[in-house]
PDB file of N, CA and C in Angstrom:
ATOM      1  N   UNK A   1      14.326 -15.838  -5.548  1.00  0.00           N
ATOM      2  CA  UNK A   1      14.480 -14.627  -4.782  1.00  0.00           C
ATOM      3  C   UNK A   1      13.093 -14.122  -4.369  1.00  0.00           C
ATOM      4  N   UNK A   2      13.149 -13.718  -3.223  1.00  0.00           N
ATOM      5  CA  UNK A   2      11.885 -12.945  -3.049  1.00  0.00           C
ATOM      6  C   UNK A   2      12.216 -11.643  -2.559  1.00  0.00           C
ATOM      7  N   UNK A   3      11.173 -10.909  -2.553  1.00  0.00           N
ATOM      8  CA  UNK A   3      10.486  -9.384  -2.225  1.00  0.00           C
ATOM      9  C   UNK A   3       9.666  -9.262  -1.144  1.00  0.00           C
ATOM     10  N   UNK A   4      10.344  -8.013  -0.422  1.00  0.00           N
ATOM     11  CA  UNK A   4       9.084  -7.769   0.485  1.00  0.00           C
ATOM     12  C   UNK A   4       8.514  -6.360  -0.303  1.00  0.00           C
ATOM     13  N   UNK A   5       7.511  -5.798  -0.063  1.00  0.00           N
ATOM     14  CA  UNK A   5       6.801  -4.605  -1.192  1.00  0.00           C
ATOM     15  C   UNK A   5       5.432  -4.335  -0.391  1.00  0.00           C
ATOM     16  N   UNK A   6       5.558  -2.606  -0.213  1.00  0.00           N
ATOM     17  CA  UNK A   6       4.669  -2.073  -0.110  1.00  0.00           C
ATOM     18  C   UNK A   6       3.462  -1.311  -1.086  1.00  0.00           C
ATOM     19  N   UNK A   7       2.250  -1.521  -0.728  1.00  0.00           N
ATOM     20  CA  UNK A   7       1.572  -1.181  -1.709  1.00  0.00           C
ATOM     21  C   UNK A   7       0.779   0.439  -1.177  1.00  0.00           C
ATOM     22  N   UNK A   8       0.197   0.946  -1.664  1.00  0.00           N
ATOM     23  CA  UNK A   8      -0.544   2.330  -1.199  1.00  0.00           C
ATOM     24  C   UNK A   8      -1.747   2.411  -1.949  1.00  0.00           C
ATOM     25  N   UNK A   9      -2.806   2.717  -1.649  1.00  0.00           N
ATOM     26  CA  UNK A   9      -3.987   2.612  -2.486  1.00  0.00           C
ATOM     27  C   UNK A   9      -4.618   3.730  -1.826  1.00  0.00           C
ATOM     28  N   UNK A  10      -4.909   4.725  -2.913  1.00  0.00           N
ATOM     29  CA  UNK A  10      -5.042   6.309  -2.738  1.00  0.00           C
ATOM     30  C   UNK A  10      -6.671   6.535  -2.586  1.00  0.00           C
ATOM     31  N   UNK A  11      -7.491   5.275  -2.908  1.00  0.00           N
ATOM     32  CA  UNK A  11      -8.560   5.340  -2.675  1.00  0.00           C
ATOM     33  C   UNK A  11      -9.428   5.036  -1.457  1.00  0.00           C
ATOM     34  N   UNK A  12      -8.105   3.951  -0.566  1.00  0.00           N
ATOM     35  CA  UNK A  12      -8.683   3.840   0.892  1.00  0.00           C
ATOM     36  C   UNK A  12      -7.944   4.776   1.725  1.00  0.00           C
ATOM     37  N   UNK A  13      -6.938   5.206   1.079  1.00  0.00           N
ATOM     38  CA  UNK A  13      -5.620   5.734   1.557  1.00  0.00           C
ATOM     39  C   UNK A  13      -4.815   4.952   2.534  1.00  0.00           C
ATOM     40  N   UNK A  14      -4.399   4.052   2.513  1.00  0.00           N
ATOM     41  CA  UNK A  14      -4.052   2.831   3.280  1.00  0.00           C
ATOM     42  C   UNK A  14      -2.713   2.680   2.909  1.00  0.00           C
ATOM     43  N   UNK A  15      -1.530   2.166   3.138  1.00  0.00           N
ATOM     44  CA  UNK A  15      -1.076   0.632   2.669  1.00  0.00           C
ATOM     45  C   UNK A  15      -0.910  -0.367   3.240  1.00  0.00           C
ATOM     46  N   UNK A  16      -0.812  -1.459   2.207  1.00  0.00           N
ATOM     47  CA  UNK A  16      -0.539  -3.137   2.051  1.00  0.00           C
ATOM     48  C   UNK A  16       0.963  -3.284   2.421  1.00  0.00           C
ATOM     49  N   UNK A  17       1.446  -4.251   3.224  1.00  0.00           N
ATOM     50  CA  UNK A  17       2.734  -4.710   3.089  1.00  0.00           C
ATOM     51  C   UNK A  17       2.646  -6.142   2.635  1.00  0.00           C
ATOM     52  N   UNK A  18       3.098  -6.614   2.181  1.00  0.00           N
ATOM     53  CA  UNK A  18       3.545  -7.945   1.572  1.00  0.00           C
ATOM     54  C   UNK A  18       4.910  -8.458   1.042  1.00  0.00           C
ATOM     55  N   UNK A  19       5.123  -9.777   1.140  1.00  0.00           N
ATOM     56  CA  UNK A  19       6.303 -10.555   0.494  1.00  0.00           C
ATOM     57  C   UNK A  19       5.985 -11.595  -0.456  1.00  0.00           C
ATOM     58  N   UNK A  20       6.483 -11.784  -1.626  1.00  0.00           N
ATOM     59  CA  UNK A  20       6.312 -12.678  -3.024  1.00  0.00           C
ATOM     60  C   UNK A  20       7.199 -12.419  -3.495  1.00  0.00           C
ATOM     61  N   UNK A  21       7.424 -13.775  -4.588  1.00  0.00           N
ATOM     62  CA  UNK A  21       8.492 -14.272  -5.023  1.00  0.00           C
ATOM     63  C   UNK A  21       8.708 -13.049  -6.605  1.00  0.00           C
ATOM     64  N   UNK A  22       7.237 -12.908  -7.216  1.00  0.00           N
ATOM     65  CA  UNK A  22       6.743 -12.028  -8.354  1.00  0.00           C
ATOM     66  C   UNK A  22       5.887 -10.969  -7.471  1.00  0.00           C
ATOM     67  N   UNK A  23       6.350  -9.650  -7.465  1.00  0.00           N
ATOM     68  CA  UNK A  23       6.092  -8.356  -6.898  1.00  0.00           C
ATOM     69  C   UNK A  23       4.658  -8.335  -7.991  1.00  0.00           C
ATOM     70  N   UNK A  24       4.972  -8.490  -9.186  1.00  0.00           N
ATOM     71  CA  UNK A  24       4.905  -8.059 -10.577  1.00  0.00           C
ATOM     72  C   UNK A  24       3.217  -8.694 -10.502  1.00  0.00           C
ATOM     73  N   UNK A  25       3.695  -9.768 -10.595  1.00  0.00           N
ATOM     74  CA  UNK A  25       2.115 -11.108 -10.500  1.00  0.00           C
ATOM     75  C   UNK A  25       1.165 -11.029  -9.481  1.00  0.00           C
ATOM     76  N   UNK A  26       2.088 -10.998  -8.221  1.00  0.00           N
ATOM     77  CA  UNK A  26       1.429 -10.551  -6.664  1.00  0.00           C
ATOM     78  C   UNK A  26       0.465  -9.231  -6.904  1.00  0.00           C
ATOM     79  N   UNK A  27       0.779  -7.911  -7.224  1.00  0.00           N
ATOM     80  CA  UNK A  27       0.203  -7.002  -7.743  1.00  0.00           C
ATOM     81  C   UNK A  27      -1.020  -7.328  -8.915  1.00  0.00           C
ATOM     82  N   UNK A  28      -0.870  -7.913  -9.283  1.00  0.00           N
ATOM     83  CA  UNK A  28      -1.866  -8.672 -10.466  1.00  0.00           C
ATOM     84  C   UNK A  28      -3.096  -8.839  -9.601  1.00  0.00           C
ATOM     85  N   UNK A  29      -2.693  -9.704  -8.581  1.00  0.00           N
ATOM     86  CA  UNK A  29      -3.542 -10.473  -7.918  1.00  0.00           C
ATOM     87  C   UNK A  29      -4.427  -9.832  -6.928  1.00  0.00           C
ATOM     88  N   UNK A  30      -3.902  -8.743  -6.429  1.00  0.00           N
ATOM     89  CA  UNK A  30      -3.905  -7.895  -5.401  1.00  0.00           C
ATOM     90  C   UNK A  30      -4.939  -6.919  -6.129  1.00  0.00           C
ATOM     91  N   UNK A  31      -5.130  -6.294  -7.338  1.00  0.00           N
ATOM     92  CA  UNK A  31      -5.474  -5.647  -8.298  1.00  0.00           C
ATOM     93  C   UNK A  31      -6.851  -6.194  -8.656  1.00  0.00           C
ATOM     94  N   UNK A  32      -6.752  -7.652  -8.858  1.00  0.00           N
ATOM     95  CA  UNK A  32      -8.082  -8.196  -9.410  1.00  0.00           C
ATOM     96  C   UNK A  32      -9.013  -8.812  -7.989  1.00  0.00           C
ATOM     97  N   UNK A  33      -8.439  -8.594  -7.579  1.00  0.00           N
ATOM     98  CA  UNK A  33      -9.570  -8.500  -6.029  1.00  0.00           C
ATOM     99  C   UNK A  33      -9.637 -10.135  -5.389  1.00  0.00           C
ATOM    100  N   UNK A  34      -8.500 -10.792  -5.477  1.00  0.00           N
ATOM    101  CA  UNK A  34      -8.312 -12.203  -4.531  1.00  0.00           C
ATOM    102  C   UNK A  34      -8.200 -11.995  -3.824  1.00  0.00           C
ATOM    103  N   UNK A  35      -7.676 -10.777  -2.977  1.00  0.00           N
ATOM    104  CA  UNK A  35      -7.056 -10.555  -1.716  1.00  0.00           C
ATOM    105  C   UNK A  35      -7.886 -10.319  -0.550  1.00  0.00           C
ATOM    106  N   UNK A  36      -8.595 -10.555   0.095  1.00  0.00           N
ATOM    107  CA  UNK A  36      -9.679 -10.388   1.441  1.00  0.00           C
ATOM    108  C   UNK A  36      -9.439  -9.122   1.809  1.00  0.00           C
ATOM    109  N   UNK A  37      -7.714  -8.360   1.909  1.00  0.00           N
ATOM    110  CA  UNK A  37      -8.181  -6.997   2.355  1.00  0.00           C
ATOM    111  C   UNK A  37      -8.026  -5.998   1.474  1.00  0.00           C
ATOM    112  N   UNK A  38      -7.146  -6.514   0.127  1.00  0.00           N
ATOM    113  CA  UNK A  38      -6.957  -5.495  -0.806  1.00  0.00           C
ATOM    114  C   UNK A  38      -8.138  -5.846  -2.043  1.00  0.00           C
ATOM    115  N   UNK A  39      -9.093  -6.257  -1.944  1.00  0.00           N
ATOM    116  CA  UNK A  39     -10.443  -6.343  -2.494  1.00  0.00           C
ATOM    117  C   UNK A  39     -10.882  -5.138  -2.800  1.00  0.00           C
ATOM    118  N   UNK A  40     -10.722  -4.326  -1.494  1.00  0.00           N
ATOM    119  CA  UNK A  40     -11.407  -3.067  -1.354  1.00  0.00           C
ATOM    120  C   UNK A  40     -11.130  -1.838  -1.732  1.00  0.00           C
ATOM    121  N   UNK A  41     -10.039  -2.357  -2.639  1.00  0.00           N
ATOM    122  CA  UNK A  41      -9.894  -1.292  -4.067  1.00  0.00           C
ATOM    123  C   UNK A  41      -9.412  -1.395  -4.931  1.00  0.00           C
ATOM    124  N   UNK A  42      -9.196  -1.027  -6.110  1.00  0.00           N
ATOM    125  CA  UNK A  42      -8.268  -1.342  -6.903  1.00  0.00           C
ATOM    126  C   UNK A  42      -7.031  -0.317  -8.215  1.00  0.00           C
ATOM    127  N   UNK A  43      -7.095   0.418  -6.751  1.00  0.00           N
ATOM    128  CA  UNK A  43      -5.744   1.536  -7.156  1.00  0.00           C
ATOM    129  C   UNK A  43      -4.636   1.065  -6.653  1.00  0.00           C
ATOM    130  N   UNK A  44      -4.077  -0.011  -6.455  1.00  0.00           N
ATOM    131  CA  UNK A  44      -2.866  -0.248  -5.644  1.00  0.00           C
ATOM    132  C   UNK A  44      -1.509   0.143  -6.444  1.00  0.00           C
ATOM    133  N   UNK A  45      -0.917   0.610  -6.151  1.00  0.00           N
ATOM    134  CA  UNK A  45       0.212   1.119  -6.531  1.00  0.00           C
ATOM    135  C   UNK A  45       2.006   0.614  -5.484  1.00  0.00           C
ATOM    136  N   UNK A  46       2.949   0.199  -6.453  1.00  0.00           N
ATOM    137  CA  UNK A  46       3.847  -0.177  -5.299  1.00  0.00           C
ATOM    138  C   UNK A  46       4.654   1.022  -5.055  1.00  0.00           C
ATOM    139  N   UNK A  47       4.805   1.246  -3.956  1.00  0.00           N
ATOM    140  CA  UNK A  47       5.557   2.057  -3.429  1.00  0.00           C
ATOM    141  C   UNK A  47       6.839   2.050  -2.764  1.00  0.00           C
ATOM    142  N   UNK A  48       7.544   0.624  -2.490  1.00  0.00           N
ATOM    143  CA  UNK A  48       8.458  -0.028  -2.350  1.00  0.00           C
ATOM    144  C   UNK A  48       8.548  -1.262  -2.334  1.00  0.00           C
ATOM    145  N   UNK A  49      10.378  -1.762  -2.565  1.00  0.00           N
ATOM    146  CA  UNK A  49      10.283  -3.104  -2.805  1.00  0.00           C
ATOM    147  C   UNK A  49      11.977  -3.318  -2.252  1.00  0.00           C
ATOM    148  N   UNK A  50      11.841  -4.982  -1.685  1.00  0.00           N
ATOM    149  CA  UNK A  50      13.522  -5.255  -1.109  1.00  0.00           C
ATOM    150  C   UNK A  50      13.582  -6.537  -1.844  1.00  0.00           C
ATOM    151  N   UNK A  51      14.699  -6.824  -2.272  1.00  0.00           N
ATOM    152  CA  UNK A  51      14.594  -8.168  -2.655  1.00  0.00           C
ATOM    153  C   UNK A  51      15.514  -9.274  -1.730  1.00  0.00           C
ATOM    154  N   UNK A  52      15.712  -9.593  -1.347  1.00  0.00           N
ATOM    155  CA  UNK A  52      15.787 -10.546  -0.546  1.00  0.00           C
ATOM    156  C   UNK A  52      16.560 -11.932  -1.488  1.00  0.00           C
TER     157      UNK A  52
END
């Protein structure tokens, strides 16, 4: 099953949209700074999720 999931990060004030199979892990990843655009902080918070 997968997820689509929005993220919000209160420090760029932005959000991320994304889809993964693990919301949970994806956020992990997103958090520890792999991500090229969510690097640029690391308050991400999900703010929604569909599962698919």
């Amino acid at each position: 099953m997968y997820s689509v999931y929005i993220l919000f990060s209160g420090e760029l004030k932005r959000y991320y949209t994304g889809q993964a199979a693990s919301v949970d892990r994806r956020l992990n990843q997103h958090q520890s700074g792999s991500g090229k655009y969510t690097s640029r902080a690391g308050d991400w918070q999900i703010v929604f999720t569909c599962d698919f």
